[in-house]
Protein backbone atom coordinates (compact mmCIF):
# COMPACT_ATOMS: atom_id res chain seq x y z
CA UNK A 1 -18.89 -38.83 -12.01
CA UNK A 2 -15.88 -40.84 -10.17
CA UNK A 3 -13.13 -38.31 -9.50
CA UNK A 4 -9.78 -39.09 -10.86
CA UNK A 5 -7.40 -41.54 -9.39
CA UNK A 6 -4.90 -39.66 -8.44
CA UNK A 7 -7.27 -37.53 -6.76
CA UNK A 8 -8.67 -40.50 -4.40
CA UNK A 9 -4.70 -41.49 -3.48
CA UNK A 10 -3.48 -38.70 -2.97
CA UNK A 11 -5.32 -35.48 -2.75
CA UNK A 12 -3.78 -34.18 -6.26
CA UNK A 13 -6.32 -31.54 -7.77
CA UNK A 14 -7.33 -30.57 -4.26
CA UNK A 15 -8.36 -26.83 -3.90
CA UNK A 16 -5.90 -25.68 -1.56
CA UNK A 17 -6.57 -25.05 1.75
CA UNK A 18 -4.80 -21.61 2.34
CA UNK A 19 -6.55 -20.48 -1.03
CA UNK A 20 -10.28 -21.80 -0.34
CA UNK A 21 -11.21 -19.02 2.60
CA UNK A 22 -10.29 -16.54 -0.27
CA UNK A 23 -12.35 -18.09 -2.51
CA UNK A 24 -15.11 -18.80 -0.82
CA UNK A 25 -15.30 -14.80 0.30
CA UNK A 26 -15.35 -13.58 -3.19
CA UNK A 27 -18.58 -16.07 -3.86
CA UNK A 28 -18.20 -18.93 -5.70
CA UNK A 29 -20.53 -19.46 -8.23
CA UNK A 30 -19.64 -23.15 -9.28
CA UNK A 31 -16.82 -25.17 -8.04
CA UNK A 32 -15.27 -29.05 -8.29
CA UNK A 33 -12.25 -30.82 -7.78
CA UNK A 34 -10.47 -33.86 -8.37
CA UNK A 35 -11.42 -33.58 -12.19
CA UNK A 36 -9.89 -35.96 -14.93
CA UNK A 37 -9.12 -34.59 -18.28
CA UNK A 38 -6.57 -33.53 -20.46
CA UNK A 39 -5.03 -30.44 -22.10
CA UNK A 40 -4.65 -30.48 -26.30
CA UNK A 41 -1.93 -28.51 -27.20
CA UNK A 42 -2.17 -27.52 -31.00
CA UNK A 43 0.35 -25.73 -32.83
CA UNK A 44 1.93 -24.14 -30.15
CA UNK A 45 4.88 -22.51 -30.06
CA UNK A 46 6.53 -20.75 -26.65
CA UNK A 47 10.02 -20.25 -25.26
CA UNK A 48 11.13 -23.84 -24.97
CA UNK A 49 7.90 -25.38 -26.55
CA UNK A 50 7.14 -26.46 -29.60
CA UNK A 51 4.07 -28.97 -30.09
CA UNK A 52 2.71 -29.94 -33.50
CA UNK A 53 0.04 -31.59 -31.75
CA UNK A 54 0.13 -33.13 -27.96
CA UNK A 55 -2.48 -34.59 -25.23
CA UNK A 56 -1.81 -34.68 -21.38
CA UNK A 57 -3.68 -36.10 -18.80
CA UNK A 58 -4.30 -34.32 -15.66
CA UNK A 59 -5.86 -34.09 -11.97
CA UNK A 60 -7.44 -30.66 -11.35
CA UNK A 61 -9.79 -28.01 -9.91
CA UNK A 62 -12.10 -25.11 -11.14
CA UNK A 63 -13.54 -22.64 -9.75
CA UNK A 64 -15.68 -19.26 -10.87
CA UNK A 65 -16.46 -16.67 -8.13
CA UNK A 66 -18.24 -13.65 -8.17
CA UNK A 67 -14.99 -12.19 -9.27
CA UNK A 68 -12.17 -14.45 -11.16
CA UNK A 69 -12.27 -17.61 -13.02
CA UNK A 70 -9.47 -19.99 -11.14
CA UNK A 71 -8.00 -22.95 -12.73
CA UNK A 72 -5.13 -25.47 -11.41
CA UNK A 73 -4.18 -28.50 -13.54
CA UNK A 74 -1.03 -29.95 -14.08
CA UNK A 75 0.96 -29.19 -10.42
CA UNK A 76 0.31 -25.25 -11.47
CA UNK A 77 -2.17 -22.08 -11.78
CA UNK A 78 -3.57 -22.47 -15.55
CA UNK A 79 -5.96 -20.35 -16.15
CA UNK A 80 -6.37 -17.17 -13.79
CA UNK A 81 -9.39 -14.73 -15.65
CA UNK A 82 -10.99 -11.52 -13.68
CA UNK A 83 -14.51 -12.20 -15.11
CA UNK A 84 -14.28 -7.78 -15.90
CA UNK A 85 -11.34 -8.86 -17.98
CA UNK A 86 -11.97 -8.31 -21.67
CA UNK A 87 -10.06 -11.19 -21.76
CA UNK A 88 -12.96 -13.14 -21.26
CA UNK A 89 -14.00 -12.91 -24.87
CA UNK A 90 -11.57 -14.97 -25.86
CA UNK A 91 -11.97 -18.30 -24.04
CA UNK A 92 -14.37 -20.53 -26.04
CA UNK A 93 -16.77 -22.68 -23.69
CA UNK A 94 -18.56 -26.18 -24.93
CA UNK A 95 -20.30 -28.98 -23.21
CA UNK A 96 -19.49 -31.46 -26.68
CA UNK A 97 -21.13 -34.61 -24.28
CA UNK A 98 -22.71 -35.26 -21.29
CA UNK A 99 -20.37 -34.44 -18.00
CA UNK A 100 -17.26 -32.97 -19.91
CA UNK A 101 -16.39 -29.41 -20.37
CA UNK A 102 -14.35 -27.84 -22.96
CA UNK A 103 -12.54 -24.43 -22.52
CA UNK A 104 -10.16 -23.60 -25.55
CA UNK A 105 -7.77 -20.55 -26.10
CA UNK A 106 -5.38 -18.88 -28.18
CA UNK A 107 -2.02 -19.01 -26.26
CA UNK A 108 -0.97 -15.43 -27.86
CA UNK A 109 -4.14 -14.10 -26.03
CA UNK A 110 -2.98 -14.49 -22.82
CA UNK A 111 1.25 -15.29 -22.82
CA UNK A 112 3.22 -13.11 -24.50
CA UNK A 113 6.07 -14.64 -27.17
CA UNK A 114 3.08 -17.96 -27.59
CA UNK A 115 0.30 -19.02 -30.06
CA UNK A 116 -1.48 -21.77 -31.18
CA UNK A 117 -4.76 -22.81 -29.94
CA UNK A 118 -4.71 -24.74 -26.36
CA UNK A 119 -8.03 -26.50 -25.03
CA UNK A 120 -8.93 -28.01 -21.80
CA UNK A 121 -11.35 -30.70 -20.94
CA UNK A 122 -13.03 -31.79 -17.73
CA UNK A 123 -14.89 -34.44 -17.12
CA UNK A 124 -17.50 -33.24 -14.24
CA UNK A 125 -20.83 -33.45 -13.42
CA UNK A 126 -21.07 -29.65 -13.35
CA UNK A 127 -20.49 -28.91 -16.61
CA UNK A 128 -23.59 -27.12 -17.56
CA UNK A 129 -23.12 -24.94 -14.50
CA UNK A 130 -19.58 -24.07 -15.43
CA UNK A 131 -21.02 -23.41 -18.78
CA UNK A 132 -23.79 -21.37 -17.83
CA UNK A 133 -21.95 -19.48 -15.44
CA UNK A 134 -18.72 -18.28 -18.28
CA UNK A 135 -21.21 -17.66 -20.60
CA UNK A 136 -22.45 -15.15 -18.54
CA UNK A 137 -18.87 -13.87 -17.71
CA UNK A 138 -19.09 -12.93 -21.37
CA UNK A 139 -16.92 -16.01 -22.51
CA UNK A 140 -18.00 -17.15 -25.76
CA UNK A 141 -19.59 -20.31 -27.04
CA UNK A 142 -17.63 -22.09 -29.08
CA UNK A 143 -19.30 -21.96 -32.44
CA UNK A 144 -19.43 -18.81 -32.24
CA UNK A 145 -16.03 -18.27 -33.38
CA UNK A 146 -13.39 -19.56 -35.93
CA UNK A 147 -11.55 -22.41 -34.75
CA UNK A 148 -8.42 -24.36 -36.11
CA UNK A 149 -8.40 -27.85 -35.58
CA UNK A 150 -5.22 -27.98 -36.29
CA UNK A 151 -5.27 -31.16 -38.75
CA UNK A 152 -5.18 -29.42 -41.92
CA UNK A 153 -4.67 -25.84 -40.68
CA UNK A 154 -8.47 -25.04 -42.26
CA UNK A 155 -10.53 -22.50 -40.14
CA UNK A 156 -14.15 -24.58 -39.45
């Protein structure tokens, strides 16, 4: 799978260097960058925010250790998950095609003052591993639990 554009310009969705000795130490498990994909914000409300329904694009990086769950996508740290954390549980993992990766949340779960449902998706040739490896983490698979897809407001 071709890494994203701004990835081959300019290094953006690079792991950085300062944080890759760290990361490597703790064991990583499965790890890519450069990554295309986009983040679906539905319903989701926050100080400031306020999205009915809304896709962005993005350049990024993911990484599961031994010990954490490290994800950087849009200039910032999105998703930063002890894999002991019972917040584990709640991040929904699905591989819906062939070299894309799907990890959806409930923004109340993890920020305080949010909610609505927000879902990441990565287009990488690892995505089974990723997969494999949270579902082991005790992350659950996404039919496995009610999800709004925000259209209608109907739990599927």
């Amino acid at each position: 799978m071709k890494k994203s554009w701004l990835y081959r310009l300019f290094g953006v969705g690079t792991i950085p260097r300062k944080l890759r000795p760290t990361l490597e130490a703790e064991g990583i498990l499965v790890a890519d960058e450069g990554m295309g994909g986009r983040v679906i914000f539905r319903n989701v409300r926050g100080p400031g925010k306020r999205y009915v329904y809304r896709i962005q694009g993005f350049s990024g990086w993911l990484v599961v250790t031994r010990t954490r769950v490290v994800c950087h996508a849009l200039g910032k740290r999105q998703i930063h998950i002890p894999l002991d954390d019972p917040k584990m549980a709640a991040l929904s993992v699905d591989v819906p095609a062939e070299h894309r990766l799907s990890i959806a949340f409930e923004s109340a779960d993890f920020r305080k003052g949010w909610n609505g449902r927000i879902e990441y998706r990565f287009n990488t040739d690892k995505a089974f591993q990723f997969c494999d490896a949270l579902w082991a983490a005790g992350a659950q698979r996404k039919g496995d639990a009610e999800i709004d897809d925000g259209v209608d407001g109907v739990l599927k």
